[in-house]
Structures are given as C-alpha cells and as structure tokens.
C-alpha atoms as a PDB file:
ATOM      1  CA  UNK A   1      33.070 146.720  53.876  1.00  0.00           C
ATOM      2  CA  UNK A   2      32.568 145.492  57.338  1.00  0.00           C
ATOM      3  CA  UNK A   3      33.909 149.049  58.492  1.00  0.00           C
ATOM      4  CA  UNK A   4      31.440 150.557  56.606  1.00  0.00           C
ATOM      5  CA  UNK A   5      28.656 148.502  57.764  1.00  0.00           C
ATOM      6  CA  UNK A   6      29.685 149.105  61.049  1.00  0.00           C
ATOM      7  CA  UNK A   7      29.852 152.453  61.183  1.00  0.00           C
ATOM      8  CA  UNK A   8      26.408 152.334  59.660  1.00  0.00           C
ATOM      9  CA  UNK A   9      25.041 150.031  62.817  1.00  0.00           C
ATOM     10  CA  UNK A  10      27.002 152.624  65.258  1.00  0.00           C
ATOM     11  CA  UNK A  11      24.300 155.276  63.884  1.00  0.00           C
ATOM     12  CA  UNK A  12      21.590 153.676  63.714  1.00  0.00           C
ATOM     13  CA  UNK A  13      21.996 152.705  67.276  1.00  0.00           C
ATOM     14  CA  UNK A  14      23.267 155.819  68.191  1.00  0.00           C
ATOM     15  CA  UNK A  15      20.088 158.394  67.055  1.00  0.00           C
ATOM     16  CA  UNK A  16      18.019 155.465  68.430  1.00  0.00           C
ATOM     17  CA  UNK A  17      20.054 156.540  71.589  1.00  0.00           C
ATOM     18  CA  UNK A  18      19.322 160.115  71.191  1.00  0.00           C
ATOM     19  CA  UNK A  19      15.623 159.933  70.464  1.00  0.00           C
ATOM     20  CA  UNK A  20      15.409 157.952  74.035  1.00  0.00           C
ATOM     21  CA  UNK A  21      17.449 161.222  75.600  1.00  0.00           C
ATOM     22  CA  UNK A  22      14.620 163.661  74.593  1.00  0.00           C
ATOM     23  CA  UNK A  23      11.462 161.340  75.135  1.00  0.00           C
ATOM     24  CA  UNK A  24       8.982 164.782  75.056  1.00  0.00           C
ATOM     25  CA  UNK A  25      10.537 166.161  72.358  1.00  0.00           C
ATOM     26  CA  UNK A  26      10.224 163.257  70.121  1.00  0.00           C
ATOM     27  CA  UNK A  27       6.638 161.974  71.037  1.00  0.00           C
ATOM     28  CA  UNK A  28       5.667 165.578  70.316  1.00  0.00           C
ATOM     29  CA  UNK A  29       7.246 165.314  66.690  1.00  0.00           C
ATOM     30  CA  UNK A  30       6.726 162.219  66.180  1.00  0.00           C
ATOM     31  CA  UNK A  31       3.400 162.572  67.033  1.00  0.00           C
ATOM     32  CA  UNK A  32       3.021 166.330  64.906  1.00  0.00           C
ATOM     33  CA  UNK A  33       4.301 163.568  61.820  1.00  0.00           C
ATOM     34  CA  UNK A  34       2.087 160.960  62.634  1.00  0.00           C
ATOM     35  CA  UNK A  35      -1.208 162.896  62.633  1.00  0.00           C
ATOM     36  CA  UNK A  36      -0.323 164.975  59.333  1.00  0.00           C
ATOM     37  CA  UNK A  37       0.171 161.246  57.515  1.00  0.00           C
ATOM     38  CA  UNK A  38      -3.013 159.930  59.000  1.00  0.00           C
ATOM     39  CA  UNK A  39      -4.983 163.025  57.609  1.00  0.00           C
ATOM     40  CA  UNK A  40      -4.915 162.283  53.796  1.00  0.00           C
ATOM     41  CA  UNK A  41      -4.216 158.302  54.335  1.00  0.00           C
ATOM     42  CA  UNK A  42      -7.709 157.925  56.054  1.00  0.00           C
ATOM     43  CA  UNK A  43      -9.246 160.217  53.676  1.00  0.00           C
ATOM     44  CA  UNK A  44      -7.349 157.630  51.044  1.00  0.00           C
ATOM     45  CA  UNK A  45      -9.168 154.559  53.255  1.00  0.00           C
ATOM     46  CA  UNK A  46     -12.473 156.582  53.346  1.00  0.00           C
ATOM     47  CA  UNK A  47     -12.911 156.741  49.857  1.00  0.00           C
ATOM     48  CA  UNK A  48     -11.295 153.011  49.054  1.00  0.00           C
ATOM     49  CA  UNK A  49     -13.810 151.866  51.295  1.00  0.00           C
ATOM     50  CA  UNK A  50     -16.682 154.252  49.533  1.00  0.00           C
ATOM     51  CA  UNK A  51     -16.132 152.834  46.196  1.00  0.00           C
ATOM     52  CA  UNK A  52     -16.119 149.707  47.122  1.00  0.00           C
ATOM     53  CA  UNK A  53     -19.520 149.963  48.893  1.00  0.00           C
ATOM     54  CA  UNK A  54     -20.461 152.240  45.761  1.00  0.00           C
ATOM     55  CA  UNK A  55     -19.488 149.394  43.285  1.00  0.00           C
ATOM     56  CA  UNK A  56     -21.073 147.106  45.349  1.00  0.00           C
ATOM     57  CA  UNK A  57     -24.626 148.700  46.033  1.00  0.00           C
ATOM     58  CA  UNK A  58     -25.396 150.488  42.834  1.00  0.00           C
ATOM     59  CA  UNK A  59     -27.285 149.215  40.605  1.00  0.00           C
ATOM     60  CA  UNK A  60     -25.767 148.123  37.538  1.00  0.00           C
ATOM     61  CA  UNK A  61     -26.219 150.061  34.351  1.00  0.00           C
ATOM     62  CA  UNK A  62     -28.974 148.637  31.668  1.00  0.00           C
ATOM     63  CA  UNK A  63     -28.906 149.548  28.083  1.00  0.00           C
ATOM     64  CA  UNK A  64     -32.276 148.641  26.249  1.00  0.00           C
ATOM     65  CA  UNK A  65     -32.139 147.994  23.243  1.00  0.00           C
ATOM     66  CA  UNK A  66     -35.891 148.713  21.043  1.00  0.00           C
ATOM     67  CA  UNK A  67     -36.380 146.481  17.553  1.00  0.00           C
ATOM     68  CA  UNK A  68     -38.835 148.530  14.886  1.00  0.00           C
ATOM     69  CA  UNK A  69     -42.028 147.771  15.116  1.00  0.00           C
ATOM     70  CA  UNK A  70     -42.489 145.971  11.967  1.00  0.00           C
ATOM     71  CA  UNK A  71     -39.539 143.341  13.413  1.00  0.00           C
ATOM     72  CA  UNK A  72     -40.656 139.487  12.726  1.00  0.00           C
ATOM     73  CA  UNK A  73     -39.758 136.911  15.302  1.00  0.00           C
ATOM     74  CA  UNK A  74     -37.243 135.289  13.171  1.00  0.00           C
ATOM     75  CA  UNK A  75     -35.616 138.841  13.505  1.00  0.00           C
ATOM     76  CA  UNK A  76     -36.094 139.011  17.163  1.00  0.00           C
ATOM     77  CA  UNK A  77     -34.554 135.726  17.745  1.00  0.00           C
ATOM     78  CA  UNK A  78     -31.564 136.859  15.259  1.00  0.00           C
ATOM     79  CA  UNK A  79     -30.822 139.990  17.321  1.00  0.00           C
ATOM     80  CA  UNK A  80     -31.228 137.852  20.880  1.00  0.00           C
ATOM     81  CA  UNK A  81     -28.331 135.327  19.509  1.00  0.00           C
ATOM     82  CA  UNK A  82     -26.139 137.805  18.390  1.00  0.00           C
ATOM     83  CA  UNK A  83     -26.462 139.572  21.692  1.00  0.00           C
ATOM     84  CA  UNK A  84     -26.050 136.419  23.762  1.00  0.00           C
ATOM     85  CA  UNK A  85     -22.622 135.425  21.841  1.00  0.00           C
ATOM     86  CA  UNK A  86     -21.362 139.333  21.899  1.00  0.00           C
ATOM     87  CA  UNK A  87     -18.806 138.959  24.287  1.00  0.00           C
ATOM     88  CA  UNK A  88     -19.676 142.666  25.878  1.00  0.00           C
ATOM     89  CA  UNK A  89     -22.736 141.163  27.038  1.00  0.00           C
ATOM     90  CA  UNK A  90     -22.947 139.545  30.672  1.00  0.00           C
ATOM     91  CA  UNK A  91     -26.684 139.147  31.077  1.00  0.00           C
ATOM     92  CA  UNK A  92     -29.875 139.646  28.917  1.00  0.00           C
ATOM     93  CA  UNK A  93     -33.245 139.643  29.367  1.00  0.00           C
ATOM     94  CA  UNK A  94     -36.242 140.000  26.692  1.00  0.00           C
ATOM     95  CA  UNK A  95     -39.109 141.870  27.538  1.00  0.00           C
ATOM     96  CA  UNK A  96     -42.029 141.408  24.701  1.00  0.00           C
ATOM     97  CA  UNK A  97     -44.093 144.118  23.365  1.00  0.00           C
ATOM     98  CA  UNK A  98     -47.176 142.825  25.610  1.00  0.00           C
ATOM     99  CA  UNK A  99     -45.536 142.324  28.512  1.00  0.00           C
ATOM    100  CA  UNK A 100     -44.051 145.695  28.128  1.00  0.00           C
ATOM    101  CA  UNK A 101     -47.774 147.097  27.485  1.00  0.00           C
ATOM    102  CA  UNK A 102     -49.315 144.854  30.541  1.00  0.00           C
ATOM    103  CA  UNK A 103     -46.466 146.383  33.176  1.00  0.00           C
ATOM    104  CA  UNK A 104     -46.958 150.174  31.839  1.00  0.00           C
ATOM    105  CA  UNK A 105     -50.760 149.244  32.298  1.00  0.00           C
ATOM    106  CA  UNK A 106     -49.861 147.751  35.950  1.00  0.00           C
ATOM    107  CA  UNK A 107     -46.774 150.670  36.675  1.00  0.00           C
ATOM    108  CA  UNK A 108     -49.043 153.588  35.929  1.00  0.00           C
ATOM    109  CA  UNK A 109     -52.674 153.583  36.623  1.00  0.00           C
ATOM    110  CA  UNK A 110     -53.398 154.532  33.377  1.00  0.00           C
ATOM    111  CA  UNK A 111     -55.495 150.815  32.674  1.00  0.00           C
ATOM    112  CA  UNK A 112     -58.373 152.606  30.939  1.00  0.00           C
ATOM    113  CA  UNK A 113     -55.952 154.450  28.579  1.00  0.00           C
ATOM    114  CA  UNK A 114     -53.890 151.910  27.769  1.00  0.00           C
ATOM    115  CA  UNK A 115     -57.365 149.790  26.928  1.00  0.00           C
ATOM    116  CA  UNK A 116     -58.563 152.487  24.768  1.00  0.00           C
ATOM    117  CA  UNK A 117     -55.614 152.426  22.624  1.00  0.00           C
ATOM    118  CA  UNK A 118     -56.321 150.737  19.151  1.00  0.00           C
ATOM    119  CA  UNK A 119     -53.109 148.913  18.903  1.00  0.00           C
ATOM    120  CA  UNK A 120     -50.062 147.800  21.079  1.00  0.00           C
ATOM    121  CA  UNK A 121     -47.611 150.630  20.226  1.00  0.00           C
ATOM    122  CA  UNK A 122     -44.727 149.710  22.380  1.00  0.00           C
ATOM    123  CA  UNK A 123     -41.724 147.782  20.643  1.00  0.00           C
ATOM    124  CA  UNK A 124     -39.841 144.564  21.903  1.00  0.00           C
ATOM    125  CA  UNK A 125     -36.781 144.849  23.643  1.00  0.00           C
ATOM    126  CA  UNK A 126     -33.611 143.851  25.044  1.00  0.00           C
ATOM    127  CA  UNK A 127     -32.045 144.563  28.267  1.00  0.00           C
ATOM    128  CA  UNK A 128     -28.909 144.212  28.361  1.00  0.00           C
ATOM    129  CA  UNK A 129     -26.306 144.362  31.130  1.00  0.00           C
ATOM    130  CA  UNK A 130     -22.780 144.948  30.058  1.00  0.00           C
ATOM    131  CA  UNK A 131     -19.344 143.014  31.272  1.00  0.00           C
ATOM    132  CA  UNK A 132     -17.623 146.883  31.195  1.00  0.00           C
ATOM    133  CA  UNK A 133     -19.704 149.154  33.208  1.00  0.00           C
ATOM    134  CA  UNK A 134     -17.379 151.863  32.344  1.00  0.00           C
ATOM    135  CA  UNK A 135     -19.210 155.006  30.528  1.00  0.00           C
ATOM    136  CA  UNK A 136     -16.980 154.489  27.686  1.00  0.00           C
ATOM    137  CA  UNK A 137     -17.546 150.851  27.257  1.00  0.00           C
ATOM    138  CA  UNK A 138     -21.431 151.015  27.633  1.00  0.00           C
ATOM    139  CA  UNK A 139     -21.214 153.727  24.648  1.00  0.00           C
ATOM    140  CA  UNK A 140     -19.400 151.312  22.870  1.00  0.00           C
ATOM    141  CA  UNK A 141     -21.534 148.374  22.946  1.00  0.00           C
ATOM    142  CA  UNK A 142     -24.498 150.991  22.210  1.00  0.00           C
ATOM    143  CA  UNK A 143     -23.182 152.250  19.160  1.00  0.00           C
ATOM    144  CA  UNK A 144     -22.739 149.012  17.820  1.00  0.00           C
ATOM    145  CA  UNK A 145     -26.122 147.434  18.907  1.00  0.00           C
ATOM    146  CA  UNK A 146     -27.719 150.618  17.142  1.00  0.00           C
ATOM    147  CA  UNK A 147     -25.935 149.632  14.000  1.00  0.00           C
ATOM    148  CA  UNK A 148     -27.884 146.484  13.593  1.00  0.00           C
ATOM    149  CA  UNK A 149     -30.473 145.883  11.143  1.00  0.00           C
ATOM    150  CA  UNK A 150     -34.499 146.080  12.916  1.00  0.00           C
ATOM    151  CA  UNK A 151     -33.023 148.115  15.895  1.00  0.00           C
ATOM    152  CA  UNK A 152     -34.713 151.435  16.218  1.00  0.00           C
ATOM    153  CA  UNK A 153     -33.235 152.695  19.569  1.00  0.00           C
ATOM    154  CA  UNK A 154     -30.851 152.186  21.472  1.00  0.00           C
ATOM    155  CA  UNK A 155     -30.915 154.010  25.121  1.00  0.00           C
ATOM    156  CA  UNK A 156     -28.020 153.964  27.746  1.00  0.00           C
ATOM    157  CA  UNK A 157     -28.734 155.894  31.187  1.00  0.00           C
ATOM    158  CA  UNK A 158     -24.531 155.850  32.217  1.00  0.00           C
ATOM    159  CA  UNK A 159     -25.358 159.301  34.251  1.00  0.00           C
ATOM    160  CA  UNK A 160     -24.490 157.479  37.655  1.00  0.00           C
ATOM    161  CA  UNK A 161     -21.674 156.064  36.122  1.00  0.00           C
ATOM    162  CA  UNK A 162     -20.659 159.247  35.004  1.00  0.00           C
ATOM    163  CA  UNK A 163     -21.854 161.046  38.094  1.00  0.00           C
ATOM    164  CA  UNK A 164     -19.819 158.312  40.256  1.00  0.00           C
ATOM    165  CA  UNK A 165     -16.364 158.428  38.439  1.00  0.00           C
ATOM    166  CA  UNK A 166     -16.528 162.131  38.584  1.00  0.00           C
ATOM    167  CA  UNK A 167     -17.045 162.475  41.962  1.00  0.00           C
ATOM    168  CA  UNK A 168     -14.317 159.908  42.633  1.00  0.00           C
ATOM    169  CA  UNK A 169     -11.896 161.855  40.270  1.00  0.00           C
ATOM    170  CA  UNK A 170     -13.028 164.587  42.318  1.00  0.00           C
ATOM    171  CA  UNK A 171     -12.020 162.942  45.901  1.00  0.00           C
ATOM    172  CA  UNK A 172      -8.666 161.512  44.925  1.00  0.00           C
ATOM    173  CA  UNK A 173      -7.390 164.540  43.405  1.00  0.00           C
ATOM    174  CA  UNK A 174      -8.675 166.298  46.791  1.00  0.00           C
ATOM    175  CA  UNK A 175      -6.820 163.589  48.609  1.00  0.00           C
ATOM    176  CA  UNK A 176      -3.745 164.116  46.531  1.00  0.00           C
ATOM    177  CA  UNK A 177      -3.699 167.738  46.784  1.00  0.00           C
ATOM    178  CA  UNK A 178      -3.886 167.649  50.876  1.00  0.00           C
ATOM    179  CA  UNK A 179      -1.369 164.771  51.047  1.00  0.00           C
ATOM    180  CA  UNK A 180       1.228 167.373  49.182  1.00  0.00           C
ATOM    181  CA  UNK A 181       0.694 169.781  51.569  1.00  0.00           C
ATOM    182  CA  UNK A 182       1.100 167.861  54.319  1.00  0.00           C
ATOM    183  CA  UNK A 183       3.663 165.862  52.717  1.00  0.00           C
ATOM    184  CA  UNK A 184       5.644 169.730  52.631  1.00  0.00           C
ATOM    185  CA  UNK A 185       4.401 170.176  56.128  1.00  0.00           C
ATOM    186  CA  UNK A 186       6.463 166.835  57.390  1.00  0.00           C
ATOM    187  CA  UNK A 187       9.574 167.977  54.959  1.00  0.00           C
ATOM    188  CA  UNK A 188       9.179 171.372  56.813  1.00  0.00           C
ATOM    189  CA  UNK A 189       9.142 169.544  60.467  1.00  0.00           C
ATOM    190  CA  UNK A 190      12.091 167.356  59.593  1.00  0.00           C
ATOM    191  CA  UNK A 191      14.098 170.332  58.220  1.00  0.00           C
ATOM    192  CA  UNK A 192      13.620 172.961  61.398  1.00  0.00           C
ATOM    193  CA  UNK A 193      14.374 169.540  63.244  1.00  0.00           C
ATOM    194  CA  UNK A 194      17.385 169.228  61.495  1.00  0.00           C
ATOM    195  CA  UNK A 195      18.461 172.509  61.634  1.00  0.00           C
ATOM    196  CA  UNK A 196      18.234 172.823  65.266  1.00  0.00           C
ATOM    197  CA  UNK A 197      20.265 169.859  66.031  1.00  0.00           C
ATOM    198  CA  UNK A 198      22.907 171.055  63.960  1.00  0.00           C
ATOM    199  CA  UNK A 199      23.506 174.832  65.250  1.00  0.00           C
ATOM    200  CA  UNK A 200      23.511 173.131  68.938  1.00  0.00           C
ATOM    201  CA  UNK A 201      26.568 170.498  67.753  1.00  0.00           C
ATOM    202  CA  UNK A 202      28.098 173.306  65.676  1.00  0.00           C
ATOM    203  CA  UNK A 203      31.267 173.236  67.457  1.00  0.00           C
ATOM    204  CA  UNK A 204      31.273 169.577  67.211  1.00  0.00           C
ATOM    205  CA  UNK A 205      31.260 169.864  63.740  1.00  0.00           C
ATOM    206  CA  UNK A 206      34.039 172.173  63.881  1.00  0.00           C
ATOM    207  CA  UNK A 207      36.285 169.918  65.205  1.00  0.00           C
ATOM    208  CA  UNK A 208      34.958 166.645  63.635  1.00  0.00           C
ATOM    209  CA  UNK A 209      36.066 168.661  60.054  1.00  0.00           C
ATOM    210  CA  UNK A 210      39.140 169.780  61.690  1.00  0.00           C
ATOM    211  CA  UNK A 211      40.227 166.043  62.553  1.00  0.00           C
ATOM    212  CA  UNK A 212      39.371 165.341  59.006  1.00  0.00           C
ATOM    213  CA  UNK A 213      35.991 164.321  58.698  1.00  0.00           C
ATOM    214  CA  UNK A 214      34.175 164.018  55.216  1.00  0.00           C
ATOM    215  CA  UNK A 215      31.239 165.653  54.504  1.00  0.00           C
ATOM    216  CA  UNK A 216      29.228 162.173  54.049  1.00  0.00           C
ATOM    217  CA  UNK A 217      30.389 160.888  57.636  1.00  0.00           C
ATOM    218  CA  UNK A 218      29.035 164.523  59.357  1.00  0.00           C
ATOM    219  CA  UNK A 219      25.852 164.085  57.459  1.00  0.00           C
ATOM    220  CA  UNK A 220      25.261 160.277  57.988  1.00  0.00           C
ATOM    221  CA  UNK A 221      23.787 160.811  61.828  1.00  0.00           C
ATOM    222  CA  UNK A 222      21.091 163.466  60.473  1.00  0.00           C
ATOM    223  CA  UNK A 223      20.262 161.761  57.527  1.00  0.00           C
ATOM    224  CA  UNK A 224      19.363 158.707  60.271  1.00  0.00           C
ATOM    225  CA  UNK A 225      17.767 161.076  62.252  1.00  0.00           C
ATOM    226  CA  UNK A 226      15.550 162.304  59.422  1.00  0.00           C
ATOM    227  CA  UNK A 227      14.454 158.640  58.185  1.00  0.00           C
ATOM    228  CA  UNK A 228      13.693 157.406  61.399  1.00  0.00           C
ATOM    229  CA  UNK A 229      11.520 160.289  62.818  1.00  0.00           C
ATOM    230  CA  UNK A 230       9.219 160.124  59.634  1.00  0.00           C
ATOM    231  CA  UNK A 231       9.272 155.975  60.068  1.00  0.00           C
ATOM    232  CA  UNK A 232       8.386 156.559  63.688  1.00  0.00           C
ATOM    233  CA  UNK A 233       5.586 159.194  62.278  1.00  0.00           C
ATOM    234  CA  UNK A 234       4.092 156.428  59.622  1.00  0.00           C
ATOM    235  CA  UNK A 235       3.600 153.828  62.724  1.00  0.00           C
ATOM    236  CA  UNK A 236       2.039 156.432  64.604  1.00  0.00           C
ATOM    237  CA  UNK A 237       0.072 158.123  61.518  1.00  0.00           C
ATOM    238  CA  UNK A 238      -0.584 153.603  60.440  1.00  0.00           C
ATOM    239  CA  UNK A 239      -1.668 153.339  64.560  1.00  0.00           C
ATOM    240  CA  UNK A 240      -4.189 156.401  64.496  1.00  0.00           C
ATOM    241  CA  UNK A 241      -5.989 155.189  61.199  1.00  0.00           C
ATOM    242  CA  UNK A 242      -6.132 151.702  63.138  1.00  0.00           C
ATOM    243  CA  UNK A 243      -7.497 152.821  66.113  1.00  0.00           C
ATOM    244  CA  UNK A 244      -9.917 155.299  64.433  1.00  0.00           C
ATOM    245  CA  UNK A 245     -11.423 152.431  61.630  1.00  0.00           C
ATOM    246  CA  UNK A 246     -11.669 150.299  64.912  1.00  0.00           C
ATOM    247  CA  UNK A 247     -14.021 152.512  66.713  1.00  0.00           C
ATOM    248  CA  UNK A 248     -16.206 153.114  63.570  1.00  0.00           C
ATOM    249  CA  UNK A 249     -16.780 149.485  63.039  1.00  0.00           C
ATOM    250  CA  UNK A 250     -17.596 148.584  66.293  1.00  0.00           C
ATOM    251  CA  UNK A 251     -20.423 151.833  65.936  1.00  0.00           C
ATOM    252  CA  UNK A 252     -21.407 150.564  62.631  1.00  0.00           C
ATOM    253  CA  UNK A 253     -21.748 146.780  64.378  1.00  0.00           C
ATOM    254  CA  UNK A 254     -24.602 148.559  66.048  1.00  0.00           C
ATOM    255  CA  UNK A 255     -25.889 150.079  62.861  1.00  0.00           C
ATOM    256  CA  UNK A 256     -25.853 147.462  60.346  1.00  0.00           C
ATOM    257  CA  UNK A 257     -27.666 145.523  63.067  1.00  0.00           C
ATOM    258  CA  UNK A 258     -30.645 147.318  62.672  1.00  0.00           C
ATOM    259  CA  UNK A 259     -30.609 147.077  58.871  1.00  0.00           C
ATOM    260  CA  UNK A 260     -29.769 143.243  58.732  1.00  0.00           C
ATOM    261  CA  UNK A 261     -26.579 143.602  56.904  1.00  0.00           C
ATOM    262  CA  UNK A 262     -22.686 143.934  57.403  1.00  0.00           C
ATOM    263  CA  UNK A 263     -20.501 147.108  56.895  1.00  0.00           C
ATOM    264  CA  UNK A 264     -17.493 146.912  57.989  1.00  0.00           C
ATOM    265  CA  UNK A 265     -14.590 149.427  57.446  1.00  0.00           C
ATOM    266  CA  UNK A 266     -11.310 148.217  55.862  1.00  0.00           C
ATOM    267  CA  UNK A 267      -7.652 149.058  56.969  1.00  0.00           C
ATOM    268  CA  UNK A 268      -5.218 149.438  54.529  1.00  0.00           C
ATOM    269  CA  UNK A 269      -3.980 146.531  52.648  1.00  0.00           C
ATOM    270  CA  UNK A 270      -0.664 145.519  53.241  1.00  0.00           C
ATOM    271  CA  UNK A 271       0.798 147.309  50.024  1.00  0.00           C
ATOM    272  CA  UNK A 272      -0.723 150.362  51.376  1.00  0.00           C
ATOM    273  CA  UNK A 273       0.897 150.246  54.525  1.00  0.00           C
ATOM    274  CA  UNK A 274       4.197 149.864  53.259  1.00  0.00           C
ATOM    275  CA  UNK A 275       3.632 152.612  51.021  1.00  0.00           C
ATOM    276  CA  UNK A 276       3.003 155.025  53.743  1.00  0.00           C
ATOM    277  CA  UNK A 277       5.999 153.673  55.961  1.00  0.00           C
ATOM    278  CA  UNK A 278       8.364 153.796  52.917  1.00  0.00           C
ATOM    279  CA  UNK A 279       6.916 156.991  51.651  1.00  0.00           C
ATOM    280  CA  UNK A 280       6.985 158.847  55.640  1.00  0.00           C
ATOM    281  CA  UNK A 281      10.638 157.813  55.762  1.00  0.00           C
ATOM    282  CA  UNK A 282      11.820 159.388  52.858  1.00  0.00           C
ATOM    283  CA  UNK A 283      10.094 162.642  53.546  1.00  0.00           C
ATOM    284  CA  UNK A 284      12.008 162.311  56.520  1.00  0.00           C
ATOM    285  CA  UNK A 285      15.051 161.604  55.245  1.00  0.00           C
ATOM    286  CA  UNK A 286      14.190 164.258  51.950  1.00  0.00           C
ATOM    287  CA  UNK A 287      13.957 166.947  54.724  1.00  0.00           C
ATOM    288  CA  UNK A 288      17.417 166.286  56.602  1.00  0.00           C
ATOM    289  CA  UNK A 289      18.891 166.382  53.256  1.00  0.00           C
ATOM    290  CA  UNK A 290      17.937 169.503  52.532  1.00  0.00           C
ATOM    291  CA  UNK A 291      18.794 171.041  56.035  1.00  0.00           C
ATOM    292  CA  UNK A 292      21.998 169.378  56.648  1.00  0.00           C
ATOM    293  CA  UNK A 293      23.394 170.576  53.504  1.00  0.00           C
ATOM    294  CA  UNK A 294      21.977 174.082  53.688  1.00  0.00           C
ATOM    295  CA  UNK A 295      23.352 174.532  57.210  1.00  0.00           C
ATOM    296  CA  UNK A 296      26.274 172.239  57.213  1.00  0.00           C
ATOM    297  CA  UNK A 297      27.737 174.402  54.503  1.00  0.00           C
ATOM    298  CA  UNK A 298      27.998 177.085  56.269  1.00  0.00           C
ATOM    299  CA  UNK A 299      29.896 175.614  58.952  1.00  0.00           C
ATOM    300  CA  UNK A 300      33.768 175.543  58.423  1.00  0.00           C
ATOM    301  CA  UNK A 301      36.497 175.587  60.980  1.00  0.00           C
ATOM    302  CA  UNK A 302      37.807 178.129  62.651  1.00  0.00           C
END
C-alpha cells in the first residue's frame, strides 16, 4: 500500500515537474482551457444573477377575485375568512365596490361618465397575492377560488410569470448546450495533448513494456497529466470570471449611484466553484483516457 501510494506521489510530483519544463506551452493550454470554462460558467453567473434581480424586482402576481353582484356582506366577510385561513394565500386586500368605482372615476378621466351612470356596476373584490408564484400554483388557487359560492370571476394575469420561466428555460438550455461544446472542445485539447506527448516518448514506452511494465503504470503519468491541466484550466477559467464580475461591479458602483440603490454582481457560490474545478478535471482526465488508450495500443515492442 505504501508502494502504491508512493508511486502515486512520484507522479504527481513528477508532471508537476514537467509542466514547469514547458512554461509557454502550458500557460497557452492552460490558458486555451481556462477561457473555454469561463465562457458558459459566466453565462451560468449572468443568468443566476438575472433571476435573482428578476425575482427580486418584479412585481408579484395578483389574482382578483370578483363576488356577484347580488353578494350580501355576510357573504363578503365569509369569502374574506376563508381566503385569509387558505394556506395558498400570503396577503389580501379588499377593495369595495365604491372604492373600486371612486379610483376608475380618479384613474380615467371619465368623472362625468361614471356620474351619469344610474347605478354602481362594478363588483367587490379580493386581491389576493399567492405564497406559490409559480404559473401552475396561481392556476391552482384560481380554480378553486372560482369554485366558491357568490364568486363570479376569477382573473389571474401569470403572463410574466410565464414569459419569465420561459425565457429562463430558454437561457439555461442555451447555457447547457454551449457548455457541451466547449466541454468537447477541452476533451479535444486534452486528447491532441495527450497524443503528442505520447508519440515523442514512444520509444520510452517501448522499453518501459519491454522491462515489464503494465499497462496501468504507462498510463498513470498521462492520466495525471490530463487531470491536472483541466484543474489548472478551472482556476484560470474560476480567476477570469473573478476578475471580470470585479470590474462590472466596480462600473455598476458608479451606476447604482445615480439611481440610489445597490447592484452588485455575485461570484459563484462555493458549491459552484467546486463544481467547475471537479467537473474541468475530469474532462481532463476523460480526454487522456481516451488518447492514451487509443495511441498506447498501438505501441508494442519491437
């Protein structure tokens, strides 16, 4: 075991060794890696940081609900309990038939119209602000609240909601779809990388099989190689996103200034950053795993 783990230091220490032999070489890969992961993750920040400023900003979405005309206050005040103990609801206002007459009179300029009607023809209402803001749960809570005896109409207006989790549907899949193909583009780096290294230690390999050498041992070095060059391209891709979120803010600093309020950019969160370490390192190590066993194959001693 202690063999093993040795051996395992040895080449660890030993690619670390051979990165520092080609400096050029492995900025410019390193930073080729680094720049196709920081693509898609700051379009993945950008739009974590848009729907939180989305969620945060829009208004939230009001169904009103109308009681018949011929509704007694007994029944008003029935319908406003049952409302306040429904535990869909998280806020509720009343709005009476006259008050909803005096602000049309007051909303539309249309005073000596509304004066010449012969009676108040507006119902009371409800409006009510939902604990789910989801489309589907809105729906919900206005299919029941339609249901209910003395309620004439119910009307829900979820088209931003709808409008909102489209277009982030819409983003993430975009964001999903570029970080494959750059995801294929890193693979592709790591595999030409690969592949180079091993026709120039061919005859290395030649011998290290003749003297015995397994298969796994031969492979162990490029399989480092592989994990540590997409690790090294993470930090750099984690460093550009840094760097670029910390220029915005300070521009935005200057911005929200002028509009008395605070926007501020976030990084990613922790989790997210060892995502894209973890997941940079396996490409990595995914495309020296397919090279080294494509090419080392094909290698047998003379």
């Amino acid at each position: 075991m202690r063999a093993w783990l040795w051996h395992h230091l040895d080449t660890f220490v030993t690619t670390l060794a051979r990165f520092a032999r080609a400096p050029a070489a492995t900025l410019f890969n390193v930073g080729v890696i680094g720049i196709a992961l920081a693509l898609p993750a700051s379009l993945y920040v950008a739009l974590s940081n848009l729907q939180g400023y989305a969620q945060a900003f829009a208004s939230d979405p009001q169904i009103s609900v109308f009681l018949a005309l011929d509704a007694g206050r007994a029944e008003v005040e029935g319908i406003e309990a049952r409302l306040r103990q429904h535990p869909g609801v998280r806020e509720l206002r009343y709005v009476s038939r006259e008050q909803a007459l005096k602000e049309l009179k007051a909303s539309t300029g249309l005073a000596d119209v509304v004066d010449s009607l012969a009676q108040n023809p507006l119902p009371d209402a409800f409006v009510v602000q939902a604990r789910d803001a989801t489309p589907q749960g809105l729906e919900k809570l206005r299919d029941e609240a339609s249901r209910w005896p003395k309620v004439s109409h119910v009307q829900l207006d979820a088209a931003w909601a709808r409008r909102l989790e489209a277009g982030l549907r819409l983003a993430r899949l975009a964001v999903g779809l570029l970080a494959t193909l750059f995801a294929f583009a890193l693979v592709a780096v790591t595999f030409n990388t690969i592949r180079l290294q091993i026709l120039t230690r061919r005859e290395e390999i030649e011998v290290a099989k003749l003297i015995g050498a397994t298969d796994p041992f031969i492979r162990r070095p490029f399989l480092y190689f592989g994990a540590l060059q997409g690790l090294a391209g993470g930090l750099a891709a984690w460093a550009i996103i840094w760097i670029g979120l910390h220029l915005l803010n300070g521009g935005l600093a200057e911005l929200a200034q002028l509009y008395a309020t605070r926007i501020e950019l976030k990084h990613l969160s922790a989790e997210d950053s060892t995502s894209l370490l973890v997941f940079s390192a396996w490409l990595g190590w995914f495309g020296a795993w397919l090279s080294v066993n494509q090419h080392l194959a094909q290698i047998e001693p003379r």
